[in-house]
Protein backbone atom coordinates (compact mmCIF):
# COMPACT_ATOMS: atom_id res chain seq x y z
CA UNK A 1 -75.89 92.93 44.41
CA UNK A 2 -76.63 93.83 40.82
CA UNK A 3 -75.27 91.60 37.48
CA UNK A 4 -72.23 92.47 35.46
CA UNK A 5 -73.95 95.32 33.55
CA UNK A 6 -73.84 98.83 33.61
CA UNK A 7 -76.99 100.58 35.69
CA UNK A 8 -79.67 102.94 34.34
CA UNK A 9 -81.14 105.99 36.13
CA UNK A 10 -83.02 104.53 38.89
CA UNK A 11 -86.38 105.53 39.55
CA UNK A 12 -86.61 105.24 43.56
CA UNK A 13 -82.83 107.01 43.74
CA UNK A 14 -84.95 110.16 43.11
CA UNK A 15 -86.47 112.65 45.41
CA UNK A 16 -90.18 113.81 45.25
CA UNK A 17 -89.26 117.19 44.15
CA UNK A 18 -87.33 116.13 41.41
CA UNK A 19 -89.28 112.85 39.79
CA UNK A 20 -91.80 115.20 37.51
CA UNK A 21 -88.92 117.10 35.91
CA UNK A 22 -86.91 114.44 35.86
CA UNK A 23 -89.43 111.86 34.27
CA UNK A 24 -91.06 114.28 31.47
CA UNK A 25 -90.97 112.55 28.24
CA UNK A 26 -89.09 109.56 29.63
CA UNK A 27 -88.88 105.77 29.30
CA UNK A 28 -89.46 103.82 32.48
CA UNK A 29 -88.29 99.87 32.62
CA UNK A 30 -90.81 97.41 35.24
CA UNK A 31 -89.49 94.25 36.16
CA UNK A 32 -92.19 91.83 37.17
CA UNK A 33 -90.83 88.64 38.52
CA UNK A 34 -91.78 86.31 41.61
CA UNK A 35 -90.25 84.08 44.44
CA UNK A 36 -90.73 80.89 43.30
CA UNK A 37 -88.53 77.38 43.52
CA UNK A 38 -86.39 76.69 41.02
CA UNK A 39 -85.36 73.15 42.07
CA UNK A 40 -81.86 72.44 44.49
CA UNK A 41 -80.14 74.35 42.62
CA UNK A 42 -81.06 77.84 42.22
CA UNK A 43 -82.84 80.56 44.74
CA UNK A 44 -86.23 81.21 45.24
CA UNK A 45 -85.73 84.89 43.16
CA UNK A 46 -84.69 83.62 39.74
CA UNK A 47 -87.74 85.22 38.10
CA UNK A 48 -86.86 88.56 39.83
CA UNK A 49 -83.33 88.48 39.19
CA UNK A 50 -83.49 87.91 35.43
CA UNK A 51 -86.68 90.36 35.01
CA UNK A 52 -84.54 93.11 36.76
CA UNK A 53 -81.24 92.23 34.88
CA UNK A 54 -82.83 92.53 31.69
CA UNK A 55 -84.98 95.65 32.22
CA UNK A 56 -81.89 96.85 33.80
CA UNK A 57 -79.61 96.27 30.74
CA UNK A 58 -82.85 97.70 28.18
CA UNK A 59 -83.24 100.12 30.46
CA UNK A 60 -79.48 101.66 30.51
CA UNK A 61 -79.53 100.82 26.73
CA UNK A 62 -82.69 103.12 26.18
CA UNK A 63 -81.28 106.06 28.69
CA UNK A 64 -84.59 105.09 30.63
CA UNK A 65 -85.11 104.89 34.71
CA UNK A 66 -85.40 101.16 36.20
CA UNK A 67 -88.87 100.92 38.42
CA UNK A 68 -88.34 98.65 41.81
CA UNK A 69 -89.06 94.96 40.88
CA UNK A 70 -92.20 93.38 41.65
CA UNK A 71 -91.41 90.00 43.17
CA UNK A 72 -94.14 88.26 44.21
CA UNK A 73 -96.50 86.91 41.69
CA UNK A 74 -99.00 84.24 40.55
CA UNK A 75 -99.10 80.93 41.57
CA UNK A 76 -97.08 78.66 40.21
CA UNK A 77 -98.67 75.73 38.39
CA UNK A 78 -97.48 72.13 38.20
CA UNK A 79 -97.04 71.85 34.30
CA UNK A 80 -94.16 74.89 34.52
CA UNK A 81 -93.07 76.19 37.86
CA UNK A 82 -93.83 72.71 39.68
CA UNK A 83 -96.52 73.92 41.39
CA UNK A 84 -97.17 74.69 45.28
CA UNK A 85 -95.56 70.99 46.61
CA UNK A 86 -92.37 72.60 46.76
CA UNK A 87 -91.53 75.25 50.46
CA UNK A 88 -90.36 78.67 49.20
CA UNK A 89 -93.03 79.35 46.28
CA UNK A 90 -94.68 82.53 47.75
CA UNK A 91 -98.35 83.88 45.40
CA UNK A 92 -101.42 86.13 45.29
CA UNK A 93 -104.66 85.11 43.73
CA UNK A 94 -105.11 85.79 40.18
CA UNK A 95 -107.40 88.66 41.19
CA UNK A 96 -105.51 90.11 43.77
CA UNK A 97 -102.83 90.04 41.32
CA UNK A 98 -105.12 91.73 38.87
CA UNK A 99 -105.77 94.70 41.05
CA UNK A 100 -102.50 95.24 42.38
CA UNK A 101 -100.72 95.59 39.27
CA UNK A 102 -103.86 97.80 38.13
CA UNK A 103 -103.41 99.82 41.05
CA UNK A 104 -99.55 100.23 40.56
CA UNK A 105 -99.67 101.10 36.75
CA UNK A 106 -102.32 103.92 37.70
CA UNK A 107 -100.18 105.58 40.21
CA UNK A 108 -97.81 105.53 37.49
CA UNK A 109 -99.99 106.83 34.72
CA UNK A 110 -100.09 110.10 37.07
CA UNK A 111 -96.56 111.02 36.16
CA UNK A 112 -95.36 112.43 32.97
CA UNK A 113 -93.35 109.35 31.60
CA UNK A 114 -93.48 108.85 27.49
CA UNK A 115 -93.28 105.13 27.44
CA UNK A 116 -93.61 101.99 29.98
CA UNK A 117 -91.98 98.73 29.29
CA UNK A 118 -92.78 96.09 31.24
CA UNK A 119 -90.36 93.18 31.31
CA UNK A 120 -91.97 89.91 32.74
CA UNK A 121 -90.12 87.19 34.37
CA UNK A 122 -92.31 84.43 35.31
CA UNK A 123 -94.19 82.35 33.01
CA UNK A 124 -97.91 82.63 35.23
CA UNK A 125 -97.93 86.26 35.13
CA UNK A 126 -99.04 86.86 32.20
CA UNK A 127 -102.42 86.97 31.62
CA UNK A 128 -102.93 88.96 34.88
CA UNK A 129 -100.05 91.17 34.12
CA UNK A 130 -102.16 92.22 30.18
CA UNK A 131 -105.56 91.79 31.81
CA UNK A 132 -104.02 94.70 34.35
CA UNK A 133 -102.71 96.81 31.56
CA UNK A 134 -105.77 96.65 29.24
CA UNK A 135 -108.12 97.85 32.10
CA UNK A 136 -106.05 100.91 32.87
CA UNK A 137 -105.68 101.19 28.89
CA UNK A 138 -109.63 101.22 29.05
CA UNK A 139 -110.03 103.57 32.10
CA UNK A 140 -108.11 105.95 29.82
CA UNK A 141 -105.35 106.48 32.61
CA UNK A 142 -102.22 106.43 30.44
CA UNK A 143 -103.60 108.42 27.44
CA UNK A 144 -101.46 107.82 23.98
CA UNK A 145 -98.83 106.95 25.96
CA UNK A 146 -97.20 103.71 25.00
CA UNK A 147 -97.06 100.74 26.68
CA UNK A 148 -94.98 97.35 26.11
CA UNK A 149 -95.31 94.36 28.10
CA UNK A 150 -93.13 91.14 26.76
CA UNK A 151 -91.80 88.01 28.93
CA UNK A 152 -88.20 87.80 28.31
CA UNK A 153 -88.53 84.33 26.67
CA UNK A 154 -91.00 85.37 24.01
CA UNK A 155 -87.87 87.56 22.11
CA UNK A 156 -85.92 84.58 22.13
CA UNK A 157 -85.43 83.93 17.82
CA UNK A 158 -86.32 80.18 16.36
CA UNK A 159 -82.72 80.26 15.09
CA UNK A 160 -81.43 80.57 18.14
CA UNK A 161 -83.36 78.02 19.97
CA UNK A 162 -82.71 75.69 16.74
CA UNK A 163 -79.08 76.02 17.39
CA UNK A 164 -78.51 76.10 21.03
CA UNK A 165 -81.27 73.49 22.24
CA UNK A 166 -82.48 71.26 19.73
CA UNK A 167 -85.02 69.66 22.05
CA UNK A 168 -86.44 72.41 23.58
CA UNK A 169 -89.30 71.41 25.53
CA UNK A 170 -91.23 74.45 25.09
CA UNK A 171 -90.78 77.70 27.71
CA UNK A 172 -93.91 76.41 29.75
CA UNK A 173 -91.56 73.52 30.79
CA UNK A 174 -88.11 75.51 30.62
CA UNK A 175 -88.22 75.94 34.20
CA UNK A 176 -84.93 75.59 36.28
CA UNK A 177 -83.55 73.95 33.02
CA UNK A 178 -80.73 74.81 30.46
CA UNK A 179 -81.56 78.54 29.85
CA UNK A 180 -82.29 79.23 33.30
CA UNK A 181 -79.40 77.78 35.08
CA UNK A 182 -77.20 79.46 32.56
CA UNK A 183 -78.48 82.51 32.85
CA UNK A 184 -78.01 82.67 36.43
CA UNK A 185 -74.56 81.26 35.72
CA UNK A 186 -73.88 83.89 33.79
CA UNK A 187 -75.90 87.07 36.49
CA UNK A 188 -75.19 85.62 39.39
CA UNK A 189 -73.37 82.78 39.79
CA UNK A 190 -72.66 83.18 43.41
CA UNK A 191 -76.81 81.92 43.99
CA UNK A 192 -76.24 78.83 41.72
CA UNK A 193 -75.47 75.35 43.55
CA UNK A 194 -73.51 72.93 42.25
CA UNK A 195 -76.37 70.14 41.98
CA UNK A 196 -77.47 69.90 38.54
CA UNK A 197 -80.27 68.09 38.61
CA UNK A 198 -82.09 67.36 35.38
CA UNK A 199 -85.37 65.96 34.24
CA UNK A 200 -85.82 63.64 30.38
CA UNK A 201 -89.39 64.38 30.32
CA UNK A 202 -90.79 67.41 30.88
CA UNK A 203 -94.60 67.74 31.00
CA UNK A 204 -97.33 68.84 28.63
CA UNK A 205 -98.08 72.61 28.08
CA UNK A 206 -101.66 73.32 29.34
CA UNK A 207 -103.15 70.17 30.91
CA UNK A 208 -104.24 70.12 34.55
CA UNK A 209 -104.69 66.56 36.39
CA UNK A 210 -105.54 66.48 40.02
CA UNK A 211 -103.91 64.91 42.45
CA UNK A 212 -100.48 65.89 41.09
CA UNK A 213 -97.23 63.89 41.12
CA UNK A 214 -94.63 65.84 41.05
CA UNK A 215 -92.45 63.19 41.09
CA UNK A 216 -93.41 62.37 37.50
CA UNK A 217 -93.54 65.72 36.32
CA UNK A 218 -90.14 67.06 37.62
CA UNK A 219 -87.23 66.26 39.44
CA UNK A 220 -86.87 67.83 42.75
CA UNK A 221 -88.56 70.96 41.59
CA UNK A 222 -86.70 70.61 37.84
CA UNK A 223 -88.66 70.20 34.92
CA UNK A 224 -86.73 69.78 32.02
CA UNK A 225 -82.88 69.36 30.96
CA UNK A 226 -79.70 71.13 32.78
CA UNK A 227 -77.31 69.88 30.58
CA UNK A 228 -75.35 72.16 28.67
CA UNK A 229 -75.76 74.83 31.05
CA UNK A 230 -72.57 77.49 31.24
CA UNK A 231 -72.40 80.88 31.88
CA UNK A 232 -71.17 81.53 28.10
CA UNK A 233 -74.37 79.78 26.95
CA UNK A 234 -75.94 82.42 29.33
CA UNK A 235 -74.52 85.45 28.39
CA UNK A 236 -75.31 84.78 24.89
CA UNK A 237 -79.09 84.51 25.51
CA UNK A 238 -78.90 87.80 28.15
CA UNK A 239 -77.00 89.90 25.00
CA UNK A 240 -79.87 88.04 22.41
CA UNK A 241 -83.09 88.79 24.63
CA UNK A 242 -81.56 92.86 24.82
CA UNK A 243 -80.59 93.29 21.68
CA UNK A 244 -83.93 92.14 20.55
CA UNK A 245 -86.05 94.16 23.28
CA UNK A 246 -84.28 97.00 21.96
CA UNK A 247 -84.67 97.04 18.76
CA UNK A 248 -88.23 96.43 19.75
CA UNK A 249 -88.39 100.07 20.86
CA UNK A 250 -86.55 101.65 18.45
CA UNK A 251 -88.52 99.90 15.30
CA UNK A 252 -91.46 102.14 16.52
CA UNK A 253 -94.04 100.08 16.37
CA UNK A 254 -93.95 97.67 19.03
CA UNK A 255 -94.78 94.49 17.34
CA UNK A 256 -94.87 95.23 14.04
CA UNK A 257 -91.45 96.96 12.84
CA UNK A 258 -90.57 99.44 11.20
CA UNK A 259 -89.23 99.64 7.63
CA UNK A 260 -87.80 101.96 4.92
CA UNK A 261 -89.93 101.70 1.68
CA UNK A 262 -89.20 103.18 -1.49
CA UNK A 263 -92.18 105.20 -3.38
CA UNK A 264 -89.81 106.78 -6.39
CA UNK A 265 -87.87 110.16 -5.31
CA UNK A 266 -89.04 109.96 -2.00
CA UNK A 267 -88.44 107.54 0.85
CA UNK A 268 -91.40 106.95 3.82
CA UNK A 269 -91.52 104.61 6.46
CA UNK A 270 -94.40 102.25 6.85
CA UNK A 271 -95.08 99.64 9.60
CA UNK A 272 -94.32 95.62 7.79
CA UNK A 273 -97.20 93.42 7.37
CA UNK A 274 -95.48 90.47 5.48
């Protein structure tokens, strides 16, 4: 079952005689998620559902073809998924990881596609998922073709965390929490259970201490606040983090956007700096 939103060209829906035609010059849209836990409350494929709903929403935004979703992923790590004391969480090794999204982006790089984006879902993935994509950007694979790799959290504006969640606890510990829940609320509220469980204080970005008790650090599974949760709240992030992801693309530039600058009679473009 897919979200509310309409669906782009799908990538596997095609035939092997027709995906070289059919991809020439062409954006494709990766979801990378996992199975993880997300605490009582929601399913084990909340970082696969909301990588897939928003590549699938950039994706039909951008006239582009939605890849399959990758769904399992790194480990999860006690300071932001909870770590491995919860039943469901199912990983690779980092360098497993590594060389299976290596090997998946290279059997991409074979077909004529313009542009990749690569929408991320779950917070551990990311160094393997840009230590993957700069070794196939080193083995020359992909050419001048361009890349883009974001978690959907990092397009998430200051103002809008400022005026929606006030004591954000940082995305590291935003796990099962207010923008999760809501979000799912929002998708797919038929996988959301009624238990709201929240937890007052979520733990520390980057600090490891062994043994673990994860009944300190989260609550069932939970690491920071539910509260607030609603699927308005959600839909207002989904139509933030794609409105933003888009404009990402059409700025040009990736990163750096795109502006209009005067010089006299004549009007150029040059990439902002300030």
């Amino acid at each position: 079952m897919s979200g509310p939103y309409p669906g782009p060209r799908s990538y596997a829906d095609l035939t092997s005689a027709e995906v070289r035609e059919a991809l020439h010059g062409q954006t494709l849209v990766w979801p990378v998620g996992a199975t993880e836990q997300h605490g009582p409350h929601l399913p084990l494929s909340v970082d696969t559902v909301l990588a897939e709903e928003f590549a699938r929403a950039v994706a039909a935004e951008l006239d582009g073809f939605l890849l399959p979703a990758q769904p399992v992923a790194a480990r999860s790590l006690p300071q932001s998924g909870g770590g491995l004391s919860f039943p469901g969480t199912l990983h690779v090794n980092g360098d497993t990881l590594i060389r299976f999204l290596r090997e998946e982006l290279l059997s991409l790089a074979r077909l004529p596609f313009a542009r990749l984006l690569v929408v991320n879902g779950h917070f551990e993935n990311e160094p393997f998922l840009f230590e993957s994509l700069d070794q196939v950007r080193q083995s020359e694979a992909l050419g001048d073709r361009q890349v883009l790799a974001f978690s959907w959290w990092s397009l998430v504006q200051e103002s809008w965390l400022r005026a929606e969640f006030p004591e954000f606890p940082g995305w590291h510990a935003e796990h099962a929490g207010l923008t999760e829940t809501s979000l799912m609320l929002h998708l797919r509220p038929d996988l959301v259970r009624e238990a709201r469980p929240g937890h007052d204080r979520p733990p520390r970005s980057g600090v490891y201490l062994h043994p673990i008790d994860v009944t300190r650090t989260t609550n069932d599974g939970v690491l920071s606040s539910t509260h607030g949760s609603s699927a308005a709240l959600g839909e207002k992030l989904f139509r933030h983090v794609v409105a933003e992801a888009v404009e990402l693309v059409r700025s040009g530039e990736g990163l750096l956007p795109v502006r209009a600058v005067s010089t006299g009679t004549a009007t150029t473009e040059q990439t902002e700096t300030s």
